[in-house]
Protein backbone atom coordinates (compact mmCIF):
# COMPACT_ATOMS: atom_id res chain seq x y z
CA UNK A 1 -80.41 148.22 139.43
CA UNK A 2 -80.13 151.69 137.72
CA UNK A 3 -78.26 152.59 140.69
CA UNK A 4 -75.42 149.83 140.11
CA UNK A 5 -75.24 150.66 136.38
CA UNK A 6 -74.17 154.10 137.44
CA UNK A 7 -71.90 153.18 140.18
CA UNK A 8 -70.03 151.04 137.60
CA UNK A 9 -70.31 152.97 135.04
CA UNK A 10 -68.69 156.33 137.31
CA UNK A 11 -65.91 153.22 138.54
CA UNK A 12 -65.06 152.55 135.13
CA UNK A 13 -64.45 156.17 134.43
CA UNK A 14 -62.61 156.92 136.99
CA UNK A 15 -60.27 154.12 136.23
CA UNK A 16 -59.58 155.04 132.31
CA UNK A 17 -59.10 158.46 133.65
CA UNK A 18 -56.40 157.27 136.06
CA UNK A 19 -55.04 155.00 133.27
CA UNK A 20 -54.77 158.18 131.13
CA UNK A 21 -52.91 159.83 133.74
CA UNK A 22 -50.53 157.24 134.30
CA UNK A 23 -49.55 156.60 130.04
CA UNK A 24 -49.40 160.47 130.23
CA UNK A 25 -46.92 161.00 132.86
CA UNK A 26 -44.76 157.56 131.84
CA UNK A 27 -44.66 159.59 128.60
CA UNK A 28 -43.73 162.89 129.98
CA UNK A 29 -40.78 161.19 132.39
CA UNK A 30 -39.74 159.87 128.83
CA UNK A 31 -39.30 162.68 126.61
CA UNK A 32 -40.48 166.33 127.85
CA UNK A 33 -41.20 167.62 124.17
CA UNK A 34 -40.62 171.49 125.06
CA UNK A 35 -38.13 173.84 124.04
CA UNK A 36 -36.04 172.53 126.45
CA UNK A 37 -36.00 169.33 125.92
CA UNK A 38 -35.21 167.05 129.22
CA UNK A 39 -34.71 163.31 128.44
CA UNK A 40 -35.39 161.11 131.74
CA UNK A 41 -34.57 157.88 132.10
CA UNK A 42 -36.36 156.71 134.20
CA UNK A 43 -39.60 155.28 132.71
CA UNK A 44 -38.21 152.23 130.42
CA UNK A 45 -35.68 150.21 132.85
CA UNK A 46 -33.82 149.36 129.94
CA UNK A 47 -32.97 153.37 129.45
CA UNK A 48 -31.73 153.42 133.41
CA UNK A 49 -28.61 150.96 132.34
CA UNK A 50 -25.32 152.68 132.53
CA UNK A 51 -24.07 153.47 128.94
CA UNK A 52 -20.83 153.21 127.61
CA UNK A 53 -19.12 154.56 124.65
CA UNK A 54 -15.50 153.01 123.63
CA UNK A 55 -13.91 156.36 121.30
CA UNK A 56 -12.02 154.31 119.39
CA UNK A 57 -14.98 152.17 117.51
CA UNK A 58 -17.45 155.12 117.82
CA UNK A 59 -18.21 157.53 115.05
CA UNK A 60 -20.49 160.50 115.39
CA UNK A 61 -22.30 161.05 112.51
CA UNK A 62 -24.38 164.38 111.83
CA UNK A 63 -26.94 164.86 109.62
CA UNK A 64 -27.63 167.42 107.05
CA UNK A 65 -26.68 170.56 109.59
CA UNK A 66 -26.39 172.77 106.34
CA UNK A 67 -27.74 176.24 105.57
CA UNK A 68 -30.41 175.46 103.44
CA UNK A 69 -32.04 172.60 106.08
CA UNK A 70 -31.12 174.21 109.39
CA UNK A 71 -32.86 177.97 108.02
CA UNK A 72 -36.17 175.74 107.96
CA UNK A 73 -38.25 175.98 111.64
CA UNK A 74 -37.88 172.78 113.76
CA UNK A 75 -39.21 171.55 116.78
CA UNK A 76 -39.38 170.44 119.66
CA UNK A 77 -35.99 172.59 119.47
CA UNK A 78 -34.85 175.13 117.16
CA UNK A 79 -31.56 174.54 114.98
CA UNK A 80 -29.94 177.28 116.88
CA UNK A 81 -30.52 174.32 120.13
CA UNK A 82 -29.52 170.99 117.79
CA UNK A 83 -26.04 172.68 116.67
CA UNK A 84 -25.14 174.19 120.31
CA UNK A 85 -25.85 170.59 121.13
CA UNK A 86 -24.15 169.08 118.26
CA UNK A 87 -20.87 171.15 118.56
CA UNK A 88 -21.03 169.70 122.12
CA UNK A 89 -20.73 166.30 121.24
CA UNK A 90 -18.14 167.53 118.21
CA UNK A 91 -16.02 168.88 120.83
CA UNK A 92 -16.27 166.21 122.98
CA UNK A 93 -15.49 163.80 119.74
CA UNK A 94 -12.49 166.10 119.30
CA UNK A 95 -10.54 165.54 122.68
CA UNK A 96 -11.13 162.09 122.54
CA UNK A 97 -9.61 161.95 119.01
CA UNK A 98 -12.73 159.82 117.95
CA UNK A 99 -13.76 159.79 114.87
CA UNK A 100 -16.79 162.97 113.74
CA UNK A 101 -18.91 162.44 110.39
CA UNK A 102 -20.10 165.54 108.78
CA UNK A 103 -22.98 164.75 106.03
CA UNK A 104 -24.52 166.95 103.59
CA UNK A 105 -27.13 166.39 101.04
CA UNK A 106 -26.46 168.30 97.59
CA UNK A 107 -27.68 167.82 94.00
CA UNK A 108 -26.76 168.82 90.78
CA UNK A 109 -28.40 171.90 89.14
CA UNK A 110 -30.39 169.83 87.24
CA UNK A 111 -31.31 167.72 89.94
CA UNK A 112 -30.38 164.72 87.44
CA UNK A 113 -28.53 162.76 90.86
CA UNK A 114 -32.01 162.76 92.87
CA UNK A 115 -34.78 161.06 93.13
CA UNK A 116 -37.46 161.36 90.66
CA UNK A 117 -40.37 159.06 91.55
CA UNK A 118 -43.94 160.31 92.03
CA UNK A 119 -45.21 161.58 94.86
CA UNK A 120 -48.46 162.83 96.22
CA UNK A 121 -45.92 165.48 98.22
CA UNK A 122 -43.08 166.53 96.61
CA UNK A 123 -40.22 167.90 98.75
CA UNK A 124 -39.35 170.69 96.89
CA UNK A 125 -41.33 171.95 93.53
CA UNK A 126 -38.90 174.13 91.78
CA UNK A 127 -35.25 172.61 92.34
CA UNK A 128 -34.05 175.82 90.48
CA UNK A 129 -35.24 178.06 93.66
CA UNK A 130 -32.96 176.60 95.75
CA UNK A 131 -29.93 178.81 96.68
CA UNK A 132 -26.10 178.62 95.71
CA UNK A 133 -25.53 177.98 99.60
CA UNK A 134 -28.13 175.40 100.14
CA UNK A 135 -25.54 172.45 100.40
CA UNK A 136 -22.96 174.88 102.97
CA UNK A 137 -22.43 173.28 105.89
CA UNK A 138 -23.36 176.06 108.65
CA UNK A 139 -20.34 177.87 109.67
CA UNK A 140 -21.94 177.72 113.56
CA UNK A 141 -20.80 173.80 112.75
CA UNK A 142 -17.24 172.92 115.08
CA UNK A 143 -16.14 170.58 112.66
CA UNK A 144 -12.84 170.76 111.25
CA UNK A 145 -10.71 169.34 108.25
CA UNK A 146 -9.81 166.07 109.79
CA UNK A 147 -13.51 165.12 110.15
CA UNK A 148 -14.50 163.14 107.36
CA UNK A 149 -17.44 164.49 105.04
CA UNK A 150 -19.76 163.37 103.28
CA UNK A 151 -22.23 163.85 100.30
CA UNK A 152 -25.65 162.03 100.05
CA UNK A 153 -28.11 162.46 97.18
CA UNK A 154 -31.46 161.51 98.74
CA UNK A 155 -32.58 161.27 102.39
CA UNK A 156 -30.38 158.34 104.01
CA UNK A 157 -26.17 158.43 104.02
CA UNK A 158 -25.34 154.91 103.23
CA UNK A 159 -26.86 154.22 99.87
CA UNK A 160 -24.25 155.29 97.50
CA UNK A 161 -21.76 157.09 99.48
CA UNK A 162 -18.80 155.72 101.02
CA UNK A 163 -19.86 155.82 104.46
CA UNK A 164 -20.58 151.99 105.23
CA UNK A 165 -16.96 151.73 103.58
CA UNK A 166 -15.19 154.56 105.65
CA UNK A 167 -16.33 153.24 108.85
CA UNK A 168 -15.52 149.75 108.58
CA UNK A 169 -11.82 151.08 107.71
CA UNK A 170 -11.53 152.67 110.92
CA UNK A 171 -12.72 149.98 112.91
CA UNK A 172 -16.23 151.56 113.56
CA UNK A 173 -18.73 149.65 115.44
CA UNK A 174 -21.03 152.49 116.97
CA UNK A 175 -22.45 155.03 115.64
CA UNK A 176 -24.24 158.09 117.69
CA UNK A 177 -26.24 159.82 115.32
CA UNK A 178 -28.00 163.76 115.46
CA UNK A 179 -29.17 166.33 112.65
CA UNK A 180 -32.14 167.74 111.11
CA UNK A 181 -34.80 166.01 110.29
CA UNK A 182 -35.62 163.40 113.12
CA UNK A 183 -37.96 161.68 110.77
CA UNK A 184 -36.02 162.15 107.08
CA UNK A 185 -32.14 161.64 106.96
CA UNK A 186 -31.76 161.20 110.70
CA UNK A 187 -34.33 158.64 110.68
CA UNK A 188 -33.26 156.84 107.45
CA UNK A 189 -29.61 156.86 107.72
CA UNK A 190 -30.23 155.18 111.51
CA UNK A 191 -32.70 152.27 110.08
CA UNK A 192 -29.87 151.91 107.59
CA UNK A 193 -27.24 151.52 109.91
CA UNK A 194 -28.90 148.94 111.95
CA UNK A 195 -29.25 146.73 109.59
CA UNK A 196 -25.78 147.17 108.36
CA UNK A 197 -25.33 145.56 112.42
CA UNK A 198 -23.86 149.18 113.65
CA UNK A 199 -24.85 150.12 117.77
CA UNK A 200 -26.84 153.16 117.31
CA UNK A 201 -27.19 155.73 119.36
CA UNK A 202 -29.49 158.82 119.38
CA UNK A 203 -28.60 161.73 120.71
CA UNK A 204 -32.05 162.98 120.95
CA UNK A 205 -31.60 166.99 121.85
CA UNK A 206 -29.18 166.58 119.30
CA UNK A 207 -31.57 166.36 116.98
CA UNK A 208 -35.52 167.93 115.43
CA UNK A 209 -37.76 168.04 112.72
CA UNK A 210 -39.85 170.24 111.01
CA UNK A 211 -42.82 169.46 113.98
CA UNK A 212 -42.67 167.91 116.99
CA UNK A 213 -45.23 165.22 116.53
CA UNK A 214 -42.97 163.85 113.63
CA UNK A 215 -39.95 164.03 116.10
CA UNK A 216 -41.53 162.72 118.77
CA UNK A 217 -42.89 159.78 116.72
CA UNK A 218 -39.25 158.72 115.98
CA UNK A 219 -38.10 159.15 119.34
CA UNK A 220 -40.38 157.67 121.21
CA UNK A 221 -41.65 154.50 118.59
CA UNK A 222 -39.20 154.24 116.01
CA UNK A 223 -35.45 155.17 117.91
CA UNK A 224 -35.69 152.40 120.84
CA UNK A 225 -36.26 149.68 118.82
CA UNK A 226 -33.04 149.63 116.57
CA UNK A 227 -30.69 151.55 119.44
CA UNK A 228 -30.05 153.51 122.51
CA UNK A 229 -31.75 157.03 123.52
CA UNK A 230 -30.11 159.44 125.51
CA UNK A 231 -29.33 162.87 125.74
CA UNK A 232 -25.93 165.16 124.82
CA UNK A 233 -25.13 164.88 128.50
CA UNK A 234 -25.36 161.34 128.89
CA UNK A 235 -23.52 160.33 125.79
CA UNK A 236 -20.56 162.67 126.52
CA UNK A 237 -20.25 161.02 130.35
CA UNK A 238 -20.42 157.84 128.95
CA UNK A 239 -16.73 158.18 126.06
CA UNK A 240 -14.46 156.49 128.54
């Protein structure tokens, strides 16, 4: 009897720990949260369906790439990774004459445009600390004065800026989205924008946060319910 307890008991084992090796590596043929970040598509069917991007009714939008954000350490990349990939995706905006959104978040001195509820973890404790600069868009950026820019006052880009407007205008119907942070302005400027009915897209080594748990999170739970993931390469193969 004691003999078949254990017998089970070591069966069971073994099969949890091949279950745990199985979720693990699905997970890790996902998203390969390194500094080189790989995105595979081959775990979720749905990700293995052949994208396409029309230029004319796509917009990319980038989020918060500005001096005072991008100086702050991210991961699973480093900002120096998210802007080489950004520009990418500029430049590949660019020669297809499609349509590039450049947005910024920026405050008055005395922060009297922000936020002000309470919080058990305020973002930033002295407002006066923050430099001249902070608002710059980083000069590493490939944008250029026909891309159209914009100023937020709090985390997403819709709410109270003429984005939603701008992009109807143009006839915009995607939108493939990138900045810093995954989880703050990326996150809440995409949950916006589905529910304004826009295709979103993630370009998710175009992107990080300020760890890679928080990234990951967004990526993996939060990203392929209201859009499409892919990577740079994949999006810029896919503007036909």
């Amino acid at each position: 009897m004691k003999r078949k307890t254990v017998i089970r008991l070591f069966s069971i084992a073994i099969f949890i720990g091949i279950s745990g090796m199985f979720y693990a590596n699905k997970l890790n043929n996902t998203f390969n949260v390194n500094k080189n970040i790989n995105f595979k598509l081959k775990s979720n069917p749905n990700m293995n369906k052949e994208l396409i991007i029309d230029p004319k009714t796509t917009a990319l939008v980038l989020i918060d790439l500005q001096k005072g954000i991008a100086s702050i350490p991210t991961a699973p990349l480093s900002s120096d990774e998210v802007i080489a990939n950004a520009n990418k995706l500029i430049d590949a905006f660019h020669r297809q004459k499609a349509q590039v959104v450049i947005v910024r978040v920026a405050f008055n001195k005395d922060r009297s445009d922000a936020l002000h509820p309470e919080v058990d973890e305020p973002m930033a404790s002295n407002p006066n600390a923050l430099p001249e600069d902070w608002s710059t868009i980083v000069p590493e950026l490939s944008c250029d004065k026909n891309d159209l820019f914009i100023t937020k006052h709090q985390w997403g880009a819709f709410y109270g800026t003429e984005l939603d407007l701008q992009l109807r205008r143009k006839g915009i119907k995607t939108i493939v989205i990138g900045g810093i942070a995954t989880n703050y302005g990326v996150e809440s400027t995409a949950r916006d924008g589905y529910e304004l009915g826009y295709q979103m897209v993630f370009a998710v080594d175009a992107m990080a946060s300020r760890a890679a748990a928080d990234h990951e999170f967004a990526v993996t739970r939060i990203f392929p319910r209201i859009g499409i993931v892919r990577n740079t390469e994949v999006i810029i193969n896919a503007m036909k």
